[in-house]
PDB file of N, CA and C in Angstrom:
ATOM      1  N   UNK A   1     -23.476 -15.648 -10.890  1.00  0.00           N
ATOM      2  CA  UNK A   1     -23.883 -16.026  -9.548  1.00  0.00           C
ATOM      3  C   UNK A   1     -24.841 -17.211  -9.626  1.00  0.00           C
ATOM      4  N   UNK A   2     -24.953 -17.371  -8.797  1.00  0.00           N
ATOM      5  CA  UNK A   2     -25.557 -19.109  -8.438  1.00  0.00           C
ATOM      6  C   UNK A   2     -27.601 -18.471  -8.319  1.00  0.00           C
ATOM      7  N   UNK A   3     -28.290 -19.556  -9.509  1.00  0.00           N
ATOM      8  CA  UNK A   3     -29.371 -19.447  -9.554  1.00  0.00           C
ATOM      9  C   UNK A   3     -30.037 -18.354 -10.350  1.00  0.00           C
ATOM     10  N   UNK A   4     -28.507 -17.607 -11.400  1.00  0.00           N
ATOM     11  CA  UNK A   4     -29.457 -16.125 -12.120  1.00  0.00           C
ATOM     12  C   UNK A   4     -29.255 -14.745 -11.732  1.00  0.00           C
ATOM     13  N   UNK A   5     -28.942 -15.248 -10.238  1.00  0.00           N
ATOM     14  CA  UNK A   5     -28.684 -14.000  -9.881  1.00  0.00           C
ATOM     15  C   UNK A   5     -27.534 -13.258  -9.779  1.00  0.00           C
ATOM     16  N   UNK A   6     -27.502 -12.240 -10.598  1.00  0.00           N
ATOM     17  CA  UNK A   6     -25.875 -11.309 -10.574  1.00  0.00           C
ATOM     18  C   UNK A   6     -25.659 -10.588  -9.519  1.00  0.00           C
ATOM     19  N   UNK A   7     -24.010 -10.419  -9.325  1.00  0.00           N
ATOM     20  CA  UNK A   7     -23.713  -9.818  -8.059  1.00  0.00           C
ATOM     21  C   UNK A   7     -24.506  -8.059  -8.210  1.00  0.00           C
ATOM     22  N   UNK A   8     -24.902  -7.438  -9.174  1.00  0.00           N
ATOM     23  CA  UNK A   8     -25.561  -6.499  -9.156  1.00  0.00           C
ATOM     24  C   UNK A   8     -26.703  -6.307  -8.395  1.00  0.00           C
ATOM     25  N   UNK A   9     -27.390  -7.306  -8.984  1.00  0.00           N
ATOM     26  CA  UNK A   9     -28.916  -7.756  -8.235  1.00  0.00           C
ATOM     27  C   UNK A   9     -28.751  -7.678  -6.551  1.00  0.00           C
ATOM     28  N   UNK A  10     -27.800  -9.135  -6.449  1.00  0.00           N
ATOM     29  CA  UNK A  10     -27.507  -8.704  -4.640  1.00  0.00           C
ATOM     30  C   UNK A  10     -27.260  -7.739  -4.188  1.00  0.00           C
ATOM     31  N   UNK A  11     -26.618  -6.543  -5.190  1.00  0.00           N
ATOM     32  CA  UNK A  11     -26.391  -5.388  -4.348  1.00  0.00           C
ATOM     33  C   UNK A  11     -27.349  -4.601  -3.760  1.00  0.00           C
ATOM     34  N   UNK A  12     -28.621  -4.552  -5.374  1.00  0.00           N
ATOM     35  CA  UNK A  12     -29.479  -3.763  -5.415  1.00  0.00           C
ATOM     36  C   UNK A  12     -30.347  -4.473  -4.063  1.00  0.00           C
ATOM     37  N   UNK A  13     -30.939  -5.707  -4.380  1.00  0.00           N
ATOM     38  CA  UNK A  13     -31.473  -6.720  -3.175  1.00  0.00           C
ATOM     39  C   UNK A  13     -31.175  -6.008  -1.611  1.00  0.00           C
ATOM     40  N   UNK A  14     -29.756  -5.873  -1.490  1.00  0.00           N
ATOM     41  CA  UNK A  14     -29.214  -5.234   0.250  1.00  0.00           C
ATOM     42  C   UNK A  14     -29.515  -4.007   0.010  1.00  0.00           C
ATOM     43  N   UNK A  15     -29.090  -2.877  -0.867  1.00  0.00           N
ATOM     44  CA  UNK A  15     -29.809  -1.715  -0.584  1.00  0.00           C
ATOM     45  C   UNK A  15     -30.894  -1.738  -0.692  1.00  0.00           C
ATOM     46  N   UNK A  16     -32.300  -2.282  -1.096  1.00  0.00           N
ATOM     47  CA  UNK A  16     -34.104  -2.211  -0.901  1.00  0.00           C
ATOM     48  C   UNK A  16     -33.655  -2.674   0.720  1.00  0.00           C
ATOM     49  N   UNK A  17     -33.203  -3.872   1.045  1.00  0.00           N
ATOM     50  CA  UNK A  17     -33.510  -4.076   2.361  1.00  0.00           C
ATOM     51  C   UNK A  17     -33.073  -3.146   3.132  1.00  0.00           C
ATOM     52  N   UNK A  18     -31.712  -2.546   3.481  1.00  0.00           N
ATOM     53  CA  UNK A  18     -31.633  -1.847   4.281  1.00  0.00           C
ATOM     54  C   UNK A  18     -32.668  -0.657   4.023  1.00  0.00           C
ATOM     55  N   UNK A  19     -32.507   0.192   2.861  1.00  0.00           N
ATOM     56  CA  UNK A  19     -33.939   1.016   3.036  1.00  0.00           C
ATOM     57  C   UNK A  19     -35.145   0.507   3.381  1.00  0.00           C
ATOM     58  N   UNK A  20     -35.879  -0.355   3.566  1.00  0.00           N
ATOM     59  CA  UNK A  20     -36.603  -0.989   4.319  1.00  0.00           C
ATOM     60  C   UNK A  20     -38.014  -1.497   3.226  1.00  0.00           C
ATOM     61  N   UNK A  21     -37.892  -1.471   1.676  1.00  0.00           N
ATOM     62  CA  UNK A  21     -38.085  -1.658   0.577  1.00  0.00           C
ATOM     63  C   UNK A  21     -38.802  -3.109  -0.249  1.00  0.00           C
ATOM     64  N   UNK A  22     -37.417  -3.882   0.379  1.00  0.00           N
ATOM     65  CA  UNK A  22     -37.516  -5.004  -0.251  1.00  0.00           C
ATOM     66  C   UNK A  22     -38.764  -5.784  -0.523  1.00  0.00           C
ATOM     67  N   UNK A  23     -38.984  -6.271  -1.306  1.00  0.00           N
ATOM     68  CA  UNK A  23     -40.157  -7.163  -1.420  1.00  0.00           C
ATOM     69  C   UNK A  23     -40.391  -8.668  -1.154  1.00  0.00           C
ATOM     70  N   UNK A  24     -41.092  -9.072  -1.101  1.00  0.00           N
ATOM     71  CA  UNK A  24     -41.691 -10.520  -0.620  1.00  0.00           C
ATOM     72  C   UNK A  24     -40.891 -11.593  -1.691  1.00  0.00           C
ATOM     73  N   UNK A  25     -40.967 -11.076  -2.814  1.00  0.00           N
ATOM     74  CA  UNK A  25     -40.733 -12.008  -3.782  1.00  0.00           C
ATOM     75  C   UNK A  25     -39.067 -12.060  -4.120  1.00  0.00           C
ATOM     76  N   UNK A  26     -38.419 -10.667  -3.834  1.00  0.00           N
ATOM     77  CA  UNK A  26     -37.313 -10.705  -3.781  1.00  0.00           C
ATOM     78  C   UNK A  26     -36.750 -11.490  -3.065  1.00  0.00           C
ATOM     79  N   UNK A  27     -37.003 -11.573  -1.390  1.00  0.00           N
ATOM     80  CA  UNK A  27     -36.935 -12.101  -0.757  1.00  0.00           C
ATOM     81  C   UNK A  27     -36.683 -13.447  -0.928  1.00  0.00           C
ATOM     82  N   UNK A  28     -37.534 -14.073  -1.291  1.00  0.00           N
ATOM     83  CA  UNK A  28     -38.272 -15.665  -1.481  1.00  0.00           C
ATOM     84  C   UNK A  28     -36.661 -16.008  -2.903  1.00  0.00           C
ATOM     85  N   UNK A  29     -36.351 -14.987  -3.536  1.00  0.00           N
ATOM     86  CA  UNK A  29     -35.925 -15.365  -5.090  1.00  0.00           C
ATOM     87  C   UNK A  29     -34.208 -15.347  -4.031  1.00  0.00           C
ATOM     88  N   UNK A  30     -33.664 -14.531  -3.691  1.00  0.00           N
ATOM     89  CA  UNK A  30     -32.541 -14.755  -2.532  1.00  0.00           C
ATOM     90  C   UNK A  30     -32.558 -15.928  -1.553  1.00  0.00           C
ATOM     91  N   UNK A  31     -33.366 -16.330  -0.924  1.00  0.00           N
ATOM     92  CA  UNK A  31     -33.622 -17.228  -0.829  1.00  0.00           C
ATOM     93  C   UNK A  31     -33.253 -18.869  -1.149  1.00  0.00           C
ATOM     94  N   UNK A  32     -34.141 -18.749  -2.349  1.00  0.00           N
ATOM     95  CA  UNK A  32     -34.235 -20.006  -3.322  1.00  0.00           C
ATOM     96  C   UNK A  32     -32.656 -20.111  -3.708  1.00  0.00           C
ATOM     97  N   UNK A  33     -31.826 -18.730  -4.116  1.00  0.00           N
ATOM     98  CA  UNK A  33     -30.047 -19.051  -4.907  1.00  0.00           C
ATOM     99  C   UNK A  33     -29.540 -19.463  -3.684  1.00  0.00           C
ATOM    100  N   UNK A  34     -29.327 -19.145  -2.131  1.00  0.00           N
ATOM    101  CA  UNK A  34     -29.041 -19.540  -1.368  1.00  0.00           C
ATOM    102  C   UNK A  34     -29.330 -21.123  -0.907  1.00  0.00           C
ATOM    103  N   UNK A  35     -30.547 -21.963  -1.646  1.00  0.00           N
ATOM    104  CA  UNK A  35     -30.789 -23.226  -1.259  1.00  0.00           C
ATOM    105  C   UNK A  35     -31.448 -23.284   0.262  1.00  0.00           C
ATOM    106  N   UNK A  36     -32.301 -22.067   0.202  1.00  0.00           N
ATOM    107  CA  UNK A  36     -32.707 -21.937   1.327  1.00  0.00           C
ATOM    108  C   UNK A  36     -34.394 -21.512   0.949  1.00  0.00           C
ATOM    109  N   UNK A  37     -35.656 -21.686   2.160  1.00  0.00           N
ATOM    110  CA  UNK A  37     -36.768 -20.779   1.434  1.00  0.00           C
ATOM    111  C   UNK A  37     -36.942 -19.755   2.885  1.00  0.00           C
ATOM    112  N   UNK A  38     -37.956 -18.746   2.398  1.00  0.00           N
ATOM    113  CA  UNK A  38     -38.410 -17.654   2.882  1.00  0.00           C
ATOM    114  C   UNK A  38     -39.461 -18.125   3.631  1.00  0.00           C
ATOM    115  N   UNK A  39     -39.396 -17.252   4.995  1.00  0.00           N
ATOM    116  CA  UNK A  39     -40.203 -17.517   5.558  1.00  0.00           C
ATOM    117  C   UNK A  39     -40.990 -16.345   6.518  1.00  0.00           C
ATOM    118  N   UNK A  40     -41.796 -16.068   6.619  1.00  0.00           N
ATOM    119  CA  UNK A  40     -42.554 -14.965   7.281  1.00  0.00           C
ATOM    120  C   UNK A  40     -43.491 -14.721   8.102  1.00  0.00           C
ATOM    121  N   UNK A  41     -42.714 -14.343   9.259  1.00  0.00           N
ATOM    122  CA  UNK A  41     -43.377 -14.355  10.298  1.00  0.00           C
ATOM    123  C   UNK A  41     -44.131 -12.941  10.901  1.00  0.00           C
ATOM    124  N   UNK A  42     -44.869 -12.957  11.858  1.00  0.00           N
ATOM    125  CA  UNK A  42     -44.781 -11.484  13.202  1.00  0.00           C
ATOM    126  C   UNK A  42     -44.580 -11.764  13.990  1.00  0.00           C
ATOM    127  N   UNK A  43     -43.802 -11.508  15.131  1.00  0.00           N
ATOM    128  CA  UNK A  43     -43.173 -11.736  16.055  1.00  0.00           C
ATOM    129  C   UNK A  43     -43.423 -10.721  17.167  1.00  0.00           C
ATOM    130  N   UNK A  44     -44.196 -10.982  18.500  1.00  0.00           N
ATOM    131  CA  UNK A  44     -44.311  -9.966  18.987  1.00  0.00           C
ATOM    132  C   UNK A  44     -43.092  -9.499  19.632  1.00  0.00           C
ATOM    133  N   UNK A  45     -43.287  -8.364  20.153  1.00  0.00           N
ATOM    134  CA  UNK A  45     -42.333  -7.413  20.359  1.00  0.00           C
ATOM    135  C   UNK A  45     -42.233  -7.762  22.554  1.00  0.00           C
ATOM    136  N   UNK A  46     -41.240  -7.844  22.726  1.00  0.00           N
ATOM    137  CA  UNK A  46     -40.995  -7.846  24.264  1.00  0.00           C
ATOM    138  C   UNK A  46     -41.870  -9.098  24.753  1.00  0.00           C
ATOM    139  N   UNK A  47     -41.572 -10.391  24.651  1.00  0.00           N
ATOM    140  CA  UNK A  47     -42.481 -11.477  24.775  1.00  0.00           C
ATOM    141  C   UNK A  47     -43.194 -12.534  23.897  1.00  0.00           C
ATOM    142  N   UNK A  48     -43.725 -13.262  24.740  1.00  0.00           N
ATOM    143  CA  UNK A  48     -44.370 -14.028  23.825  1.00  0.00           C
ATOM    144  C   UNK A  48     -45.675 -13.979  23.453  1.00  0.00           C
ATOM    145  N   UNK A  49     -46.276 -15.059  22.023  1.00  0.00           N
ATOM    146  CA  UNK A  49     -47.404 -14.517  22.140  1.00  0.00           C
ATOM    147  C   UNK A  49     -48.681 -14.533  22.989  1.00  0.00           C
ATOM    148  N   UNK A  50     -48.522 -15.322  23.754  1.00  0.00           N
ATOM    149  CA  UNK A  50     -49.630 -15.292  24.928  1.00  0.00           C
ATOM    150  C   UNK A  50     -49.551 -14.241  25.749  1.00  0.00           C
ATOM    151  N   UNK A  51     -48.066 -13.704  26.305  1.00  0.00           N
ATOM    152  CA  UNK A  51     -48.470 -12.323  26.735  1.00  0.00           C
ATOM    153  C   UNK A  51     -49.016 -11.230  25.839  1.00  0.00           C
ATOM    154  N   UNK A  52     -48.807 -11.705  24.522  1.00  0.00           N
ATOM    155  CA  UNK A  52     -49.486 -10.173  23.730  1.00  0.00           C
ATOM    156  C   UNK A  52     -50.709 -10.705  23.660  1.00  0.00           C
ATOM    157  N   UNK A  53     -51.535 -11.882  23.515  1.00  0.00           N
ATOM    158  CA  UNK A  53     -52.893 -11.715  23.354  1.00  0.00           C
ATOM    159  C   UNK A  53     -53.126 -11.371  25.344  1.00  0.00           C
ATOM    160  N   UNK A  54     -52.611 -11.726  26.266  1.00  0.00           N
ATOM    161  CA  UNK A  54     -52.897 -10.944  27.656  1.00  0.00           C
ATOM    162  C   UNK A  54     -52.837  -9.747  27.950  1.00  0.00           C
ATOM    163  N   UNK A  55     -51.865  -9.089  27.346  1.00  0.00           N
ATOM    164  CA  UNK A  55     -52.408  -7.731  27.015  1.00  0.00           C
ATOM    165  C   UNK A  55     -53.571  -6.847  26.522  1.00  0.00           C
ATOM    166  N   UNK A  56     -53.907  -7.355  25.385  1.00  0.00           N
ATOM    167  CA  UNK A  56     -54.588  -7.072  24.467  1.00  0.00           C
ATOM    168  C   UNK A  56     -55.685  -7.092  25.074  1.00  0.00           C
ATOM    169  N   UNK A  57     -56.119  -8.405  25.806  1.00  0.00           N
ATOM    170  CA  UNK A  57     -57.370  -8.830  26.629  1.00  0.00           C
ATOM    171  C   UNK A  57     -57.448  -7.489  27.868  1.00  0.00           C
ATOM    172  N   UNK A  58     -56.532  -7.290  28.878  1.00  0.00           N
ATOM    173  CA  UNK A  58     -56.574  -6.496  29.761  1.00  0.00           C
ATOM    174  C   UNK A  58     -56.717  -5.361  28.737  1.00  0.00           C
ATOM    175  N   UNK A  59     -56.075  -4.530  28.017  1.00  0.00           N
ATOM    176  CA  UNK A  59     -56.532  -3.340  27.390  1.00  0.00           C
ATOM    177  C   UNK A  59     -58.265  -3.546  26.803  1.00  0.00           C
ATOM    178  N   UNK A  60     -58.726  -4.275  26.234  1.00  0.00           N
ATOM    179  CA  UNK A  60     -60.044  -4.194  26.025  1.00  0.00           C
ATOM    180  C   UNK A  60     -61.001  -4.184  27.121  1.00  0.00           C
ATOM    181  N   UNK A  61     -60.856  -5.014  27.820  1.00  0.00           N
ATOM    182  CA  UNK A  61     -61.341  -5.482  29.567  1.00  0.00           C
ATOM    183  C   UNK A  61     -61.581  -3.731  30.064  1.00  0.00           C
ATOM    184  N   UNK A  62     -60.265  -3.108  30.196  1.00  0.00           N
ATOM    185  CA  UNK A  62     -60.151  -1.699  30.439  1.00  0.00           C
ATOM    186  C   UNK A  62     -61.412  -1.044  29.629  1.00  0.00           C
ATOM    187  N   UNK A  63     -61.098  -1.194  28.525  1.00  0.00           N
ATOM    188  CA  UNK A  63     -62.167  -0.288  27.275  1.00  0.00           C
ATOM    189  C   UNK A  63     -63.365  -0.181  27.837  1.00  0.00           C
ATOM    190  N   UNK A  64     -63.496  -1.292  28.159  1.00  0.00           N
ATOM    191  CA  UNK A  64     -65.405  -2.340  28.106  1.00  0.00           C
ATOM    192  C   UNK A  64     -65.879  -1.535  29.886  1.00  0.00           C
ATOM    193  N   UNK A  65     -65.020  -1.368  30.797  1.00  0.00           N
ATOM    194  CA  UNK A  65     -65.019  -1.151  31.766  1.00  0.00           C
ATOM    195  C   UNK A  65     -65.093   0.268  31.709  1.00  0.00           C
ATOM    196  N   UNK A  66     -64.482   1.410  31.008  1.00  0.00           N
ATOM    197  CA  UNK A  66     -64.256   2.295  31.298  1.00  0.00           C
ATOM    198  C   UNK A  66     -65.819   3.358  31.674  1.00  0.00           C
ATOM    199  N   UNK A  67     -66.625   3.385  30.345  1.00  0.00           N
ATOM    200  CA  UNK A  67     -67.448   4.069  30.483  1.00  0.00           C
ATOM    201  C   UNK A  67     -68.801   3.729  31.718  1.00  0.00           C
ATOM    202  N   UNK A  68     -68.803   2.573  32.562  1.00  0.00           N
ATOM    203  CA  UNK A  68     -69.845   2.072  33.626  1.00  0.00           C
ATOM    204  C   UNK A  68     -68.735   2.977  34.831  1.00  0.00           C
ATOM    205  N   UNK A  69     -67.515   2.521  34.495  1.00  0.00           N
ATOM    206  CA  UNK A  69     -67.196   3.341  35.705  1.00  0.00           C
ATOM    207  C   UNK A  69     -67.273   4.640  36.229  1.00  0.00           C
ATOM    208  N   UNK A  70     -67.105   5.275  34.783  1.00  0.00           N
ATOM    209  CA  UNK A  70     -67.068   6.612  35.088  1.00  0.00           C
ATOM    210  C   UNK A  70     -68.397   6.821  35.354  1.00  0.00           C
ATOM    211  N   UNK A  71     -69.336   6.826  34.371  1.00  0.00           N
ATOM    212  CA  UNK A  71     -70.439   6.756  35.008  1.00  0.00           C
ATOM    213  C   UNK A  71     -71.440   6.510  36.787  1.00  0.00           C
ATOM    214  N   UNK A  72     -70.615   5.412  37.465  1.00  0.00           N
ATOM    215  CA  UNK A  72     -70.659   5.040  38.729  1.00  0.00           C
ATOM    216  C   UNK A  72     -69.742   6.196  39.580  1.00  0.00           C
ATOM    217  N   UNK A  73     -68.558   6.370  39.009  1.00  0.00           N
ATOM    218  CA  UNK A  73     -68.188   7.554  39.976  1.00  0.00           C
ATOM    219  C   UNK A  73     -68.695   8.967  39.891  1.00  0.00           C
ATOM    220  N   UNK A  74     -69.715   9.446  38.804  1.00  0.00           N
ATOM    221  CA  UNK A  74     -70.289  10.626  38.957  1.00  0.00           C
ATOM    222  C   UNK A  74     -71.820  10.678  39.946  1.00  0.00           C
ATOM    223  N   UNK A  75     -71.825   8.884  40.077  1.00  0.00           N
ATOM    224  CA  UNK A  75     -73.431   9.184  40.642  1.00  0.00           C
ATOM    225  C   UNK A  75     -72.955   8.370  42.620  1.00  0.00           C
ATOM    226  N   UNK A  76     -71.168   8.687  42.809  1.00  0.00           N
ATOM    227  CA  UNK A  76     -70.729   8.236  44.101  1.00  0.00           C
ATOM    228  C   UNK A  76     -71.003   6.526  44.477  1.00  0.00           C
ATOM    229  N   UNK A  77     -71.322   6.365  43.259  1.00  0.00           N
ATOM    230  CA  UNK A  77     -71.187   4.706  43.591  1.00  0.00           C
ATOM    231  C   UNK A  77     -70.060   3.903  42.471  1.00  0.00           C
ATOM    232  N   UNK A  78     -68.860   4.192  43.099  1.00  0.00           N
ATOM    233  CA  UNK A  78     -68.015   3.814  42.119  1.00  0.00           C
ATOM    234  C   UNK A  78     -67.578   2.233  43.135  1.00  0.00           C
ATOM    235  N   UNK A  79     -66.153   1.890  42.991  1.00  0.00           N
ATOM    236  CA  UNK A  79     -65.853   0.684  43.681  1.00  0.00           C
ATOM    237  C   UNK A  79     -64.406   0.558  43.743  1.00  0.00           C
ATOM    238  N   UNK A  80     -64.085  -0.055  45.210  1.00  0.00           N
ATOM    239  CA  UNK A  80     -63.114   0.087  45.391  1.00  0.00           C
ATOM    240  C   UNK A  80     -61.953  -0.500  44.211  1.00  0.00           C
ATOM    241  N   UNK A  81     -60.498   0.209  44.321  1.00  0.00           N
ATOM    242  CA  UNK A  81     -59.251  -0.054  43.647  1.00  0.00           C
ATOM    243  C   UNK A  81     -59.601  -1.909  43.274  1.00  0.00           C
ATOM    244  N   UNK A  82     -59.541  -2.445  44.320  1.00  0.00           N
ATOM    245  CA  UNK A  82     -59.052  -3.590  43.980  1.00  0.00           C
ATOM    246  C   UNK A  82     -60.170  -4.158  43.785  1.00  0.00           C
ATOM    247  N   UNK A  83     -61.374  -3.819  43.791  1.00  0.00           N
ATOM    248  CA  UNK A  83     -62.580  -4.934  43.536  1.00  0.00           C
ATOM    249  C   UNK A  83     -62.711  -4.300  41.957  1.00  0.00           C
ATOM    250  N   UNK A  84     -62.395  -3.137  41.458  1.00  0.00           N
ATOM    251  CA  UNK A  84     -62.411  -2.766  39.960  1.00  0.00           C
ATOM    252  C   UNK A  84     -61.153  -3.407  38.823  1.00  0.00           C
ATOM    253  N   UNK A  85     -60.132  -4.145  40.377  1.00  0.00           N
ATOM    254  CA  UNK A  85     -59.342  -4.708  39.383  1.00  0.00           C
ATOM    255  C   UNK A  85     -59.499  -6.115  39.136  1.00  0.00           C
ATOM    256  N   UNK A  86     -60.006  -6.581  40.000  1.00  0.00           N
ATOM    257  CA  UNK A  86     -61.065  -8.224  40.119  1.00  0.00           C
ATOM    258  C   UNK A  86     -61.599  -7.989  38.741  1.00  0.00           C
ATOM    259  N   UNK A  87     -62.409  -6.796  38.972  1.00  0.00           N
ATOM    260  CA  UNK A  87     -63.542  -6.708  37.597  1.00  0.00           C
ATOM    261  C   UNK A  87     -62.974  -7.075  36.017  1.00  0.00           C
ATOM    262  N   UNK A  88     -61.588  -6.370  35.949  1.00  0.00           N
ATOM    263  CA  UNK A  88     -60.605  -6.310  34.869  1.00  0.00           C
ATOM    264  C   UNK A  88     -60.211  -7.345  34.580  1.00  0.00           C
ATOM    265  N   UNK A  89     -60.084  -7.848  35.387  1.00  0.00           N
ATOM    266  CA  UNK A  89     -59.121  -9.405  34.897  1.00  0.00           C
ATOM    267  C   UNK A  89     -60.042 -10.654  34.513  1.00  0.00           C
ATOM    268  N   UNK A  90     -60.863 -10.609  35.795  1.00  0.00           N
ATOM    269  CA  UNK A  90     -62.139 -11.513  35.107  1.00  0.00           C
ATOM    270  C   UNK A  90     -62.725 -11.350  33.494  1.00  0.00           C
ATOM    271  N   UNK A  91     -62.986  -9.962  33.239  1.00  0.00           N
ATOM    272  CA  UNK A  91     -63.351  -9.742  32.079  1.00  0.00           C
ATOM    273  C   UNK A  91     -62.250 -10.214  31.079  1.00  0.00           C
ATOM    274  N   UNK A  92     -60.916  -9.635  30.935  1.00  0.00           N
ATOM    275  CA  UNK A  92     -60.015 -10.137  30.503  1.00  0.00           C
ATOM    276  C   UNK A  92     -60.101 -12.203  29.803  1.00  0.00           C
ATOM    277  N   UNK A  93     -60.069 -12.128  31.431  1.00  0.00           N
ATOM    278  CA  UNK A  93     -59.885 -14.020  31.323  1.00  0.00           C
ATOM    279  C   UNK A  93     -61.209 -14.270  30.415  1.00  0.00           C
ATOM    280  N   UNK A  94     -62.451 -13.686  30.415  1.00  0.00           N
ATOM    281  CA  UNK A  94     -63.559 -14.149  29.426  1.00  0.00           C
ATOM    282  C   UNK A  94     -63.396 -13.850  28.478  1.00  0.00           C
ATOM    283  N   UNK A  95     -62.152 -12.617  27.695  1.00  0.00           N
ATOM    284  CA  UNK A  95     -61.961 -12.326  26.800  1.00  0.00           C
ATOM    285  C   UNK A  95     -61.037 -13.365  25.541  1.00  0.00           C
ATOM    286  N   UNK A  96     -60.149 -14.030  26.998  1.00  0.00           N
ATOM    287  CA  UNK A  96     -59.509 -15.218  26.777  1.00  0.00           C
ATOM    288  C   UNK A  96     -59.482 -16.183  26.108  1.00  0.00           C
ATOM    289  N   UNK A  97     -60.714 -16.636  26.702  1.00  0.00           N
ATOM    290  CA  UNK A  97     -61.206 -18.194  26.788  1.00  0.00           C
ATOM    291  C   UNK A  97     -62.705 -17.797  25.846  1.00  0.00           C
ATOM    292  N   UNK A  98     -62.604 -16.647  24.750  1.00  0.00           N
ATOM    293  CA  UNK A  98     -63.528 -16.409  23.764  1.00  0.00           C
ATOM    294  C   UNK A  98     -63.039 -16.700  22.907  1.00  0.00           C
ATOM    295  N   UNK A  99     -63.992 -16.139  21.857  1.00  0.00           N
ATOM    296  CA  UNK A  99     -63.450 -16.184  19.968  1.00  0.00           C
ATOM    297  C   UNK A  99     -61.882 -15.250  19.843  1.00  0.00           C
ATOM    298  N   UNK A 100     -61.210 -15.827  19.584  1.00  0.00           N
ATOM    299  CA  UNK A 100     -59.694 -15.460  19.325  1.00  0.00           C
ATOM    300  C   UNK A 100     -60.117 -13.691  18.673  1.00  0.00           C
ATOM    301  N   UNK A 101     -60.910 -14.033  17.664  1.00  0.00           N
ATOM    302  CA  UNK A 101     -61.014 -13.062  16.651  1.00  0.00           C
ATOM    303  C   UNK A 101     -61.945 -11.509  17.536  1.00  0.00           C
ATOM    304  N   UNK A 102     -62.677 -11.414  18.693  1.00  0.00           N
ATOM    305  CA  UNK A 102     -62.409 -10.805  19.460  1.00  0.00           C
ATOM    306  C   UNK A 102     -61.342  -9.866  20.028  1.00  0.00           C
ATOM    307  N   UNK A 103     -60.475 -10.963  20.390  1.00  0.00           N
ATOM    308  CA  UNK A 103     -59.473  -9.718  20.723  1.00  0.00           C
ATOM    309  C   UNK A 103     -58.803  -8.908  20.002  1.00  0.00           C
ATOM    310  N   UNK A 104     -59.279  -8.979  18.680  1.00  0.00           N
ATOM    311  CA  UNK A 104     -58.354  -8.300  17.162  1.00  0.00           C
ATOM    312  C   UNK A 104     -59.354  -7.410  16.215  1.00  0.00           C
ATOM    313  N   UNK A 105     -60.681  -7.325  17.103  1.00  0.00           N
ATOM    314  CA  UNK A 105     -61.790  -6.420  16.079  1.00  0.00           C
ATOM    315  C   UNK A 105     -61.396  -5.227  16.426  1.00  0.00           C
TER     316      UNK A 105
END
């Protein structure tokens, strides 16, 4: 086979991958006999990545929010639906337009 590699190897190579196995370097070495290189990404899931760091932001926003609220609704000064969702998003958007590395601690 082209580059070293025996048709054995490729076999073994597709069964690690389909068991979900394979390694980085294997990878990269399939690859290279193909005249091709490896490349590795994360890719979010359902979207792009600005909606996953907008997510991420609204779920923390939530976090950061949660315990004042509850707090405010045991002492009857909580706030309405939509002025608590003002609250969320604003926080969010500052979560935004922060240190990237924020939204990933």
């Amino acid at each position: 086979m082209r580059a070293g590699i025996s048709r054995q190897s490729v076999q073994d190579f597709e069964r690690a991958e389909m068991e979900r196995r394979i390694t980085l370097e294997s990878l990269d070495r399939l690859a290279r006999a193909m005249g091709c290189r490896m490349v590795y990404a994360l890719v979010p899931e359902g979207g792009s990545l600005d909606g996953l760091r907008e997510r991420r932001a609204l779920e923390l926003a939530e976090a950061q929010l949660q315990p004042a609220d509850h707090s405010m609704k045991l002492e009857a000064q909580g706030v309405a639906a939509p002025e608590r969702e003002r609250q969320r998003k604003l926080l969010a958007d500052t979560l935004l337009n922060g240190s990237p590395r924020k939204l990933w601690q």
